[in-house]
N, C-alpha and C. Protein backbone atom coordinates (compact mmCIF):
# COMPACT_ATOMS: atom_id res chain seq x y z
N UNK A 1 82.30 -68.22 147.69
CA UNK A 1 82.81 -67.05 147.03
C UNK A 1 83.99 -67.45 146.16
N UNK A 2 83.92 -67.32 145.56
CA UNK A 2 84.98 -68.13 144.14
C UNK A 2 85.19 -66.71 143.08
N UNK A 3 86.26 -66.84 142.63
CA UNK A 3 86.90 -65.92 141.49
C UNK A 3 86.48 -65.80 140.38
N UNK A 4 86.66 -64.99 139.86
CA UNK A 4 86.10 -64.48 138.44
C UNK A 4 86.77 -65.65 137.29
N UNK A 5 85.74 -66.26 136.61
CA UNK A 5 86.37 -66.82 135.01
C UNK A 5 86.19 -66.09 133.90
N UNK A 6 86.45 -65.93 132.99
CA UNK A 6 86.42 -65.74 131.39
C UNK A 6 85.27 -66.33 131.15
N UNK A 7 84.18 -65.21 130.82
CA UNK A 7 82.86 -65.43 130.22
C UNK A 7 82.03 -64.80 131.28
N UNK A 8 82.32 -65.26 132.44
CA UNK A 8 81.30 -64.45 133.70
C UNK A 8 80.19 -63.56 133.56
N UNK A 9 79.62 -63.04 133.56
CA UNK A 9 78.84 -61.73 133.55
C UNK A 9 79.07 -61.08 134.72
N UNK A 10 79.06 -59.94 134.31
CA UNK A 10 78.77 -58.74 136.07
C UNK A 10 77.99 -57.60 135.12
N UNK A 11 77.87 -56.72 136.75
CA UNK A 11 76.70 -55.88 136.80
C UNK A 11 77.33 -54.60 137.26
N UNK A 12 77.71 -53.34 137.26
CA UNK A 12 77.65 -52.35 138.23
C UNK A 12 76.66 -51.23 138.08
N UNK A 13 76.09 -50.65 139.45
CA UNK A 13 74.77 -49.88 139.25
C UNK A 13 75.60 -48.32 140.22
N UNK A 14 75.20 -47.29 138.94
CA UNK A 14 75.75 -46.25 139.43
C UNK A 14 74.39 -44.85 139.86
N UNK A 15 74.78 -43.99 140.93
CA UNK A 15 73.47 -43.47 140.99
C UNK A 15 74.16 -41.88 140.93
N UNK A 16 73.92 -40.95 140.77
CA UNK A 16 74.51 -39.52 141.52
C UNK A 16 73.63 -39.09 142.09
N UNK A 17 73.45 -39.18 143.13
CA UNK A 17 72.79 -38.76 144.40
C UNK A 17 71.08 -39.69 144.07
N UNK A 18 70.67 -39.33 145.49
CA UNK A 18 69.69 -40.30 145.96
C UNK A 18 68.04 -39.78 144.88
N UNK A 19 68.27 -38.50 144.46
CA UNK A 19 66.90 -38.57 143.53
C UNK A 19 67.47 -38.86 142.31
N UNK A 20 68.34 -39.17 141.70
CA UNK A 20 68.76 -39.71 140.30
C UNK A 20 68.68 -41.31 140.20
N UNK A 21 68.14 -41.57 138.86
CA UNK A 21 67.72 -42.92 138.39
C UNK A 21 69.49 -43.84 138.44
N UNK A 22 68.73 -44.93 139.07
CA UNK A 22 69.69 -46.35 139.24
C UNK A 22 70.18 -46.59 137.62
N UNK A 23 71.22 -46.35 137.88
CA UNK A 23 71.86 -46.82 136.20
C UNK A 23 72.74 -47.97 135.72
N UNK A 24 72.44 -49.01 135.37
CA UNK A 24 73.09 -49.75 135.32
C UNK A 24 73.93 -50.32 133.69
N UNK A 25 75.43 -51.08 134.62
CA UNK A 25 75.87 -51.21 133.18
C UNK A 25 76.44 -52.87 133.49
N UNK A 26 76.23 -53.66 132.02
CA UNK A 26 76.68 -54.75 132.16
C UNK A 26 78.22 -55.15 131.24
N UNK A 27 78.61 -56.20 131.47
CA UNK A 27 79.65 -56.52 131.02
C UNK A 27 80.53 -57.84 131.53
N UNK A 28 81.30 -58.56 130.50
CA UNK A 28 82.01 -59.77 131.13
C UNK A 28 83.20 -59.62 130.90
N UNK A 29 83.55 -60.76 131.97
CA UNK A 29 85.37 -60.63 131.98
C UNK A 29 85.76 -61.34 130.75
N UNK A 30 86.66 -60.76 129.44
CA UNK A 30 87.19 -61.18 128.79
C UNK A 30 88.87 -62.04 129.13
N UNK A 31 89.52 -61.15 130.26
CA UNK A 31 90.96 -61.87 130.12
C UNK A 31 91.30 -61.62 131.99
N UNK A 32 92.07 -62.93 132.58
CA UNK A 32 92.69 -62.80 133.50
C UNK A 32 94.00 -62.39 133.76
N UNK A 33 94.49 -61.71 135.12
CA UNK A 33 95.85 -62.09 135.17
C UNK A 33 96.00 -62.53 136.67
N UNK A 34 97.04 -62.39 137.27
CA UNK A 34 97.42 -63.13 138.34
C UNK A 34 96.50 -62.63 139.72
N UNK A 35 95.95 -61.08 139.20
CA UNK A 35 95.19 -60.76 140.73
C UNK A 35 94.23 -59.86 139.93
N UNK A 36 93.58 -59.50 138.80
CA UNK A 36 92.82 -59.10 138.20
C UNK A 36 91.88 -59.83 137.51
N UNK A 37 90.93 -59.10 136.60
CA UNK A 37 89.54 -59.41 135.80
C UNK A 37 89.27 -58.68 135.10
N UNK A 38 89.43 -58.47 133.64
CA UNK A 38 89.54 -57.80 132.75
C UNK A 38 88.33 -57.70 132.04
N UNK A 39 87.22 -56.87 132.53
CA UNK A 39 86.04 -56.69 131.33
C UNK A 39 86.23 -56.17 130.23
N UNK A 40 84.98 -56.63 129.49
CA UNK A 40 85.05 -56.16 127.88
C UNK A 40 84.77 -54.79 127.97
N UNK A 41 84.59 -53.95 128.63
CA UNK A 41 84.23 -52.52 128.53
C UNK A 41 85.39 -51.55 128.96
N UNK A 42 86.79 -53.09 129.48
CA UNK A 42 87.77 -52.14 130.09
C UNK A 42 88.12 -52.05 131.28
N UNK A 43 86.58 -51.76 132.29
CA UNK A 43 87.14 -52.11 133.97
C UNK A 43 88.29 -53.09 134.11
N UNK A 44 88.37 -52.67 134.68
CA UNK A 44 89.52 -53.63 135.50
C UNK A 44 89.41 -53.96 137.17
N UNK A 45 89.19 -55.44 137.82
CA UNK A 45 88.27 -55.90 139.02
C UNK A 45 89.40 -56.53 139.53
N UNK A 46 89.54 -56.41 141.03
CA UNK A 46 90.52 -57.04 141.83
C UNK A 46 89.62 -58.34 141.87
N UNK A 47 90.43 -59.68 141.71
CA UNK A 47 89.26 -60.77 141.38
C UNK A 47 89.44 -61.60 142.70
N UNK A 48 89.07 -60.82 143.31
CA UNK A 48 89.44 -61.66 145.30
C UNK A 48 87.75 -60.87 145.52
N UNK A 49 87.24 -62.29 145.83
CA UNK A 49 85.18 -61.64 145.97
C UNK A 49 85.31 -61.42 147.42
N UNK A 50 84.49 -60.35 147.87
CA UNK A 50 84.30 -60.01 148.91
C UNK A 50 82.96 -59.69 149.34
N UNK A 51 82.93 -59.41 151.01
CA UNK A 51 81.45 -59.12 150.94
C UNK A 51 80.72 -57.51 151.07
N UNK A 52 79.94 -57.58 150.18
CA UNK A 52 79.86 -56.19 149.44
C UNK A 52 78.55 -55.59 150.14
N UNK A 53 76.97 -56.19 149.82
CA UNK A 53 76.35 -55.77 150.68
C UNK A 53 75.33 -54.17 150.17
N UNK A 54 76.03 -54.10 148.35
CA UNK A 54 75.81 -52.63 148.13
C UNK A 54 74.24 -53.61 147.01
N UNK A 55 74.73 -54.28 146.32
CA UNK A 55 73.39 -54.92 145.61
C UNK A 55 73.48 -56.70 145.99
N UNK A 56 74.32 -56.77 145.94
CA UNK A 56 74.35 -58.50 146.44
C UNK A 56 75.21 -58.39 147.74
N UNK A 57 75.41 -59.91 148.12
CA UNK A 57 75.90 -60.11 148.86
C UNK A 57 77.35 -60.37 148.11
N UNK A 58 77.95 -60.41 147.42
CA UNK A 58 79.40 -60.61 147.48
C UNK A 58 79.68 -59.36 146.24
N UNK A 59 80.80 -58.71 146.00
CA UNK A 59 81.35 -58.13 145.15
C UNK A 59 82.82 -57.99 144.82
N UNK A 60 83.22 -57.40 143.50
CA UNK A 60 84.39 -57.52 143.26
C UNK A 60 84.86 -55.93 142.85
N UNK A 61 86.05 -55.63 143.71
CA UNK A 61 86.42 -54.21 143.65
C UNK A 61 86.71 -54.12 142.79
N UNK A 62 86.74 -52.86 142.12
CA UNK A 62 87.19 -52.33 140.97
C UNK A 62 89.08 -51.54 141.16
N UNK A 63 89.76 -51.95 140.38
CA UNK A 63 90.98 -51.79 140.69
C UNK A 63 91.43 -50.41 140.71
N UNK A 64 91.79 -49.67 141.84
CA UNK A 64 92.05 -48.50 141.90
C UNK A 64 90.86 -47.53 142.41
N UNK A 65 89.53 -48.13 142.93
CA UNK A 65 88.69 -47.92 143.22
C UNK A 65 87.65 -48.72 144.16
N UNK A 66 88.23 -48.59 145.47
CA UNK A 66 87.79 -50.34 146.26
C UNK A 66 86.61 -49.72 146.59
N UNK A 67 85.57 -48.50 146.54
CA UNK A 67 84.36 -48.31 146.85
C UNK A 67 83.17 -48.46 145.77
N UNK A 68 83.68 -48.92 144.66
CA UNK A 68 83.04 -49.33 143.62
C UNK A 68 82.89 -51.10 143.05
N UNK A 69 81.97 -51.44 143.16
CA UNK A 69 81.96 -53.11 143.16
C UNK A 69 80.90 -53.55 142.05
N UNK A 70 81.39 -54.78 141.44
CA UNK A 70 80.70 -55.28 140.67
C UNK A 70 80.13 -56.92 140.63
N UNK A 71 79.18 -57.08 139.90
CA UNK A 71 78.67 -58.04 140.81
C UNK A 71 77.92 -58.80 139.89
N UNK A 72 77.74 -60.21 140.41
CA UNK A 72 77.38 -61.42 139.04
C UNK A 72 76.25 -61.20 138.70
N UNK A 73 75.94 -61.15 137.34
CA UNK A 73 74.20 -60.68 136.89
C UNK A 73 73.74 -62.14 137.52
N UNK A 74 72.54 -61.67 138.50
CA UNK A 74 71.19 -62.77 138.46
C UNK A 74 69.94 -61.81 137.94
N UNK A 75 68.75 -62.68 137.73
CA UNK A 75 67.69 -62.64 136.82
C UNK A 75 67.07 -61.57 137.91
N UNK A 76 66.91 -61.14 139.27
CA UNK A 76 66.71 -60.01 139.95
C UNK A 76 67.39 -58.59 139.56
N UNK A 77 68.58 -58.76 139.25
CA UNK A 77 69.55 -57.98 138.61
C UNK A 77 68.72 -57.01 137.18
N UNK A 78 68.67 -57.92 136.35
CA UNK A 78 68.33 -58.38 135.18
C UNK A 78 66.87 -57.29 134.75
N UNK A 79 65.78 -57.62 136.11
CA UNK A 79 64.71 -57.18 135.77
C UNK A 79 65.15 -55.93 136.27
N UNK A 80 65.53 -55.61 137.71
CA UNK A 80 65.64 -54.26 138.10
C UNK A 80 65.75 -53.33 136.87
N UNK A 81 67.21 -53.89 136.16
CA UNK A 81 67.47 -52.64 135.05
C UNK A 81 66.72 -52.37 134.23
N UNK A 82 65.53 -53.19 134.04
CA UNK A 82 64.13 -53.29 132.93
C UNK A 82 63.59 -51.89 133.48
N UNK A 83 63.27 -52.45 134.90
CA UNK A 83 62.32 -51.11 135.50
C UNK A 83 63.27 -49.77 135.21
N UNK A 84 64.43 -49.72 135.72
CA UNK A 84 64.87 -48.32 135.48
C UNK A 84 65.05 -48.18 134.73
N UNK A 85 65.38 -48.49 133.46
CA UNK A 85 65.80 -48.32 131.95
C UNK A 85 64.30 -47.48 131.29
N UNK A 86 63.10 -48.60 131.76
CA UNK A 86 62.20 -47.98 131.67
C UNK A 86 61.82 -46.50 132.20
N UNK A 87 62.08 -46.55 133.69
CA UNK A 87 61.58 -45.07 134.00
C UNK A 87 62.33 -44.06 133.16
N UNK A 88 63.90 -44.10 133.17
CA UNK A 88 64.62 -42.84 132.05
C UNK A 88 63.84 -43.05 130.80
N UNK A 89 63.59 -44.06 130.40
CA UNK A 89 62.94 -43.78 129.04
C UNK A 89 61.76 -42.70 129.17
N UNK A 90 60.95 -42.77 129.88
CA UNK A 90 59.90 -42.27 130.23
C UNK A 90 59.99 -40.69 130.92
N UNK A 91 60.87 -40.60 132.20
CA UNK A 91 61.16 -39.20 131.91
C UNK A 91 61.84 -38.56 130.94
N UNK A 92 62.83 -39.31 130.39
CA UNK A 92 63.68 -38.24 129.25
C UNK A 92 62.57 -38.25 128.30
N UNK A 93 61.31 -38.45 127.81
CA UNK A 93 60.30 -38.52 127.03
C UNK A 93 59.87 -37.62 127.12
N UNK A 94 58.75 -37.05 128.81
CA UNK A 94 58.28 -36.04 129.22
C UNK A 94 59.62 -34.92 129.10
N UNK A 95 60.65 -35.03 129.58
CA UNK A 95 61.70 -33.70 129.18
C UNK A 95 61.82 -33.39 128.39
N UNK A 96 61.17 -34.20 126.73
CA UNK A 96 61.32 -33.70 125.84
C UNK A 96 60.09 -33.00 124.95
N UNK A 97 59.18 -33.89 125.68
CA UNK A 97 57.52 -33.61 124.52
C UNK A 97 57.18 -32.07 124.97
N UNK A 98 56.62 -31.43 124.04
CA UNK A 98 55.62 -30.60 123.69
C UNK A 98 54.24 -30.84 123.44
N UNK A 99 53.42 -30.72 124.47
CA UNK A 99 52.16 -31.15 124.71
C UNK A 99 51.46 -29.87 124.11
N UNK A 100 50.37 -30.41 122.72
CA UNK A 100 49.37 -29.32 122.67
C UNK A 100 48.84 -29.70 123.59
N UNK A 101 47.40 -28.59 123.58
CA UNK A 101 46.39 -28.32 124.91
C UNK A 101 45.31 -29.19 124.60
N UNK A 102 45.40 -29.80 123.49
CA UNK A 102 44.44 -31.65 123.17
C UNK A 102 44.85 -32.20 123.52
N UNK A 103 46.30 -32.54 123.85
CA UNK A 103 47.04 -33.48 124.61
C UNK A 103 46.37 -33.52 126.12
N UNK A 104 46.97 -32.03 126.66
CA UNK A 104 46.69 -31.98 127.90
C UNK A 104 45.33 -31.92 128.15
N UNK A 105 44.73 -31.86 127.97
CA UNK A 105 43.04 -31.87 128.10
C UNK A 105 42.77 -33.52 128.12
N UNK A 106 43.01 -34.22 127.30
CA UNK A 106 42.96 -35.55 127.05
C UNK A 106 43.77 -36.35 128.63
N UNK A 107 44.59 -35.59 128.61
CA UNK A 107 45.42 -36.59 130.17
C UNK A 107 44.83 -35.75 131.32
N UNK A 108 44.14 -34.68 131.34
CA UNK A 108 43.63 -34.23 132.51
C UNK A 108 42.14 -34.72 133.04
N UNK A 109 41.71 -35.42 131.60
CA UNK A 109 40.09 -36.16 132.00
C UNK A 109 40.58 -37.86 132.00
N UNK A 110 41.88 -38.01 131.47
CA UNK A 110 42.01 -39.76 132.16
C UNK A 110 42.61 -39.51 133.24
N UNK A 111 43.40 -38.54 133.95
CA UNK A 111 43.70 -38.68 135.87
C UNK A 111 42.22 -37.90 136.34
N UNK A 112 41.53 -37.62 135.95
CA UNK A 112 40.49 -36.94 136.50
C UNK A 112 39.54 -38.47 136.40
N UNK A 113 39.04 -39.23 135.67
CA UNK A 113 38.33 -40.45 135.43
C UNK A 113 39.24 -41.56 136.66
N UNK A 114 40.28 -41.44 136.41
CA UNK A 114 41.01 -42.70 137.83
C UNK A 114 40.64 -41.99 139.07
N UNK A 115 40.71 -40.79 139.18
CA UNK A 115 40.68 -39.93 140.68
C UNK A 115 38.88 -40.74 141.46
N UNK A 116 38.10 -40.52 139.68
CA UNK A 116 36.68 -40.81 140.25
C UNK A 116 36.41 -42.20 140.86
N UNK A 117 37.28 -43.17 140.15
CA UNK A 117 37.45 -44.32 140.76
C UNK A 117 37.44 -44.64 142.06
C-alpha cells in the first residue's frame, strides 16, 4: 500500500440508492502536499491508503469526507464503467424516444420471435 504520486490515476463510483446506475468518475493527482493528493477535478484525498473494501481492496479518503474513497484505475475498473456508461446511455434513450406503433409492432414480433426460441 504505497502513496499517491503525480500522474496516478483513480476512480470514484457514486450510486444514490441501490436501483440507480453505478456512476463513475475518473481523474489524476496533479499536485502533492505533506498529507494530501490533489486531483485534476479538484478532490482533494488524504494520501495515507487504506483498506477500503467498497470497489478494491485499498482506498484513499477523500478529505473531509472519510466515507468516500477513491481508488487506482485497473482494466476491471475500466470495463465496469463501459457497461454502465452503456446502460444510462440506453435508458436515458428509452426516457426519451417516442415510439410510433411501427416501431412498436416491429419490437413486439422480435421479443415475440426470441420468446419462440
Amino acid at each position: 500500500m504505497d502513496t499517491l504520486n503525480i500522474g496516478d490515476k483513480l476512480y470514484n463510483v457514486e450510486q444514490n440508492g441501490f436501483n440507480d446506475f453505478a456512476r463513475y468518475s475518473f481523474s489524476e493527482v496533479v499536485r502533492l502536499t505533506e498529507t494530501l493528493a490533489v486531483l485534476k477535478n479538484g478532490v482533494r484525498l488524504i494520501n495515507r491508503p487504506k483498506q477500503s473494501y467498497i470497489m478494491e481492496d485499498v482506498g484513499y479518503s477523500v478529505s473531509r469526507n472519510k466515507g468516500a474513497h477513491w481508488h487506482i484505475v485497473s482494466l476491471k475498473a475500466i470495463r465496469n464503467a463501459q457497461i454502465e456508461n452503456e446502460k444510462i446511455r440506453i435508458h436515458d434513450w428509452f426516457e426519451v424516444k417516442q415510439f410510433t406503433l411501427k416501431e412498436k409492432q416491429h419490437i413486439y414480433k422480435m421479443f415475440k420471435a426470441q420468446e419462440a426460441q
